[in-house]
Protein backbone atom coordinates (compact mmCIF):
# COMPACT_ATOMS: atom_id res chain seq x y z
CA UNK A 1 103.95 -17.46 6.10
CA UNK A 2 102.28 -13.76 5.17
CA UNK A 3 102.06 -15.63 1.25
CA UNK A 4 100.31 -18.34 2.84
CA UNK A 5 98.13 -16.29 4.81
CA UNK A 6 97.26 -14.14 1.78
CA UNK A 7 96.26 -17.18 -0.49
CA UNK A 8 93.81 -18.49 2.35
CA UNK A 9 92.24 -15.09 2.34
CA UNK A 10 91.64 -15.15 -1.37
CA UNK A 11 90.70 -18.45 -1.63
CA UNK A 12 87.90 -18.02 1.50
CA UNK A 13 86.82 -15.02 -0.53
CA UNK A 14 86.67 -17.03 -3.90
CA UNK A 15 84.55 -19.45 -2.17
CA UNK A 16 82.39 -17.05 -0.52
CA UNK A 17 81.34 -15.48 -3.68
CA UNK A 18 80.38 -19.16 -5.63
CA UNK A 19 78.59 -19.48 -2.39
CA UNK A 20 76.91 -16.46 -3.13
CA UNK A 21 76.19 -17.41 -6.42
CA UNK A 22 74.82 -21.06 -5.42
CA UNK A 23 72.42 -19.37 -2.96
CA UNK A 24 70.75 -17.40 -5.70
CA UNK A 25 70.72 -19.87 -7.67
CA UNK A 26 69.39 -22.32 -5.25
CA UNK A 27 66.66 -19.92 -3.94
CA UNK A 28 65.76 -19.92 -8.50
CA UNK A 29 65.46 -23.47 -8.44
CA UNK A 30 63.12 -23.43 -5.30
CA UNK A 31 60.83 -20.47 -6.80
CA UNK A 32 60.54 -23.27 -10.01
CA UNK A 33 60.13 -25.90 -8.25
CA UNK A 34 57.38 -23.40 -6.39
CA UNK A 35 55.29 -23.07 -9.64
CA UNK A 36 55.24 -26.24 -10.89
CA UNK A 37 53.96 -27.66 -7.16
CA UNK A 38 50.87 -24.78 -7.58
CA UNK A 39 50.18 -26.06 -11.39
CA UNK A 40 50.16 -29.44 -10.18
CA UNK A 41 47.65 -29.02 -7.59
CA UNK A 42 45.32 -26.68 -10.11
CA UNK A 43 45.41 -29.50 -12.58
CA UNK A 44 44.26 -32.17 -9.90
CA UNK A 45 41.78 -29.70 -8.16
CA UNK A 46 40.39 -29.60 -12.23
CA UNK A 47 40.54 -32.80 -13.17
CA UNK A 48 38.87 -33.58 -9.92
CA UNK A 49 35.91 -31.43 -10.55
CA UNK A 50 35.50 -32.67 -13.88
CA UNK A 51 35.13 -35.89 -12.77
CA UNK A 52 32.60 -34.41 -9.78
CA UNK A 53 30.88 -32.51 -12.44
CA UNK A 54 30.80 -35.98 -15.03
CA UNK A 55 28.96 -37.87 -12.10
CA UNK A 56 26.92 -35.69 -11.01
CA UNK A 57 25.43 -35.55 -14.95
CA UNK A 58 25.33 -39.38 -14.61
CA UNK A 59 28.37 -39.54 -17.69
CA UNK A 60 30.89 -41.39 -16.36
CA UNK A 61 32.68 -42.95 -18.85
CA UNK A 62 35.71 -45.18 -18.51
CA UNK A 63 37.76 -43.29 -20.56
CA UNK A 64 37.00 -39.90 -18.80
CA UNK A 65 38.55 -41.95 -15.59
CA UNK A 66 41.24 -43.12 -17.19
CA UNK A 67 42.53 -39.39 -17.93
CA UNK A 68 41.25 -38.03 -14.98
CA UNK A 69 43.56 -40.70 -12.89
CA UNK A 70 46.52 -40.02 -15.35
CA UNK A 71 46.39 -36.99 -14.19
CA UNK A 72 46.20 -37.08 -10.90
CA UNK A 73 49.19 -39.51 -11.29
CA UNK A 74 51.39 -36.58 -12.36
CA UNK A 75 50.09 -33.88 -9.88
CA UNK A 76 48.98 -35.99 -7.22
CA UNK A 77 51.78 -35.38 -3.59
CA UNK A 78 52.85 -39.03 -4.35
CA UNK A 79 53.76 -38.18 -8.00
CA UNK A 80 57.21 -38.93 -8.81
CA UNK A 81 58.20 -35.42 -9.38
CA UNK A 82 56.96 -34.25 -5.73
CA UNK A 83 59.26 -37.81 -4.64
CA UNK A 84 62.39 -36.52 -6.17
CA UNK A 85 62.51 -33.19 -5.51
């Protein structure tokens, strides 16, 4: 009984510490995932004054939209990436 005792005690302890481990890890992941959510909004707030900035000089060409909606595609809140994760 005091041997079975004993290995719950070191196992609780084993899994307190991966625990430990995960919650650093996790909090990593989430200071990432952080960055990447700022960058994404930066490139849309530029690619949305460049297109502000194209019309208002009366140069709007289709190709400028084309990139300018690609890449609100990637950084927009309904991006895939901002989905997922």
């Amino acid at each position: 009984m005091k041997q079975t005792v004993q290995q719950i005690v070191e196992a609780s302890a084993s899994i307190n510490d991966r625990l430990a481990v995960l919650s650093v890890k996790a909090g990593s992941i989430g200071t990432v995932v952080t960055t990447i959510t700022k960058v994404a909004d930066q490139t849309n707030l530029l690619s949305l004054n460049a297109a502000i900035e194209a019309e208002k000089a009366g140069e709007y060409p289709a190709r400028f939209r084309r990139g300018g909606d690609r890449n609100q595609a990637f950084s927009g809140p309904d991006s895939r990436f901002h989905q997922r994760y």
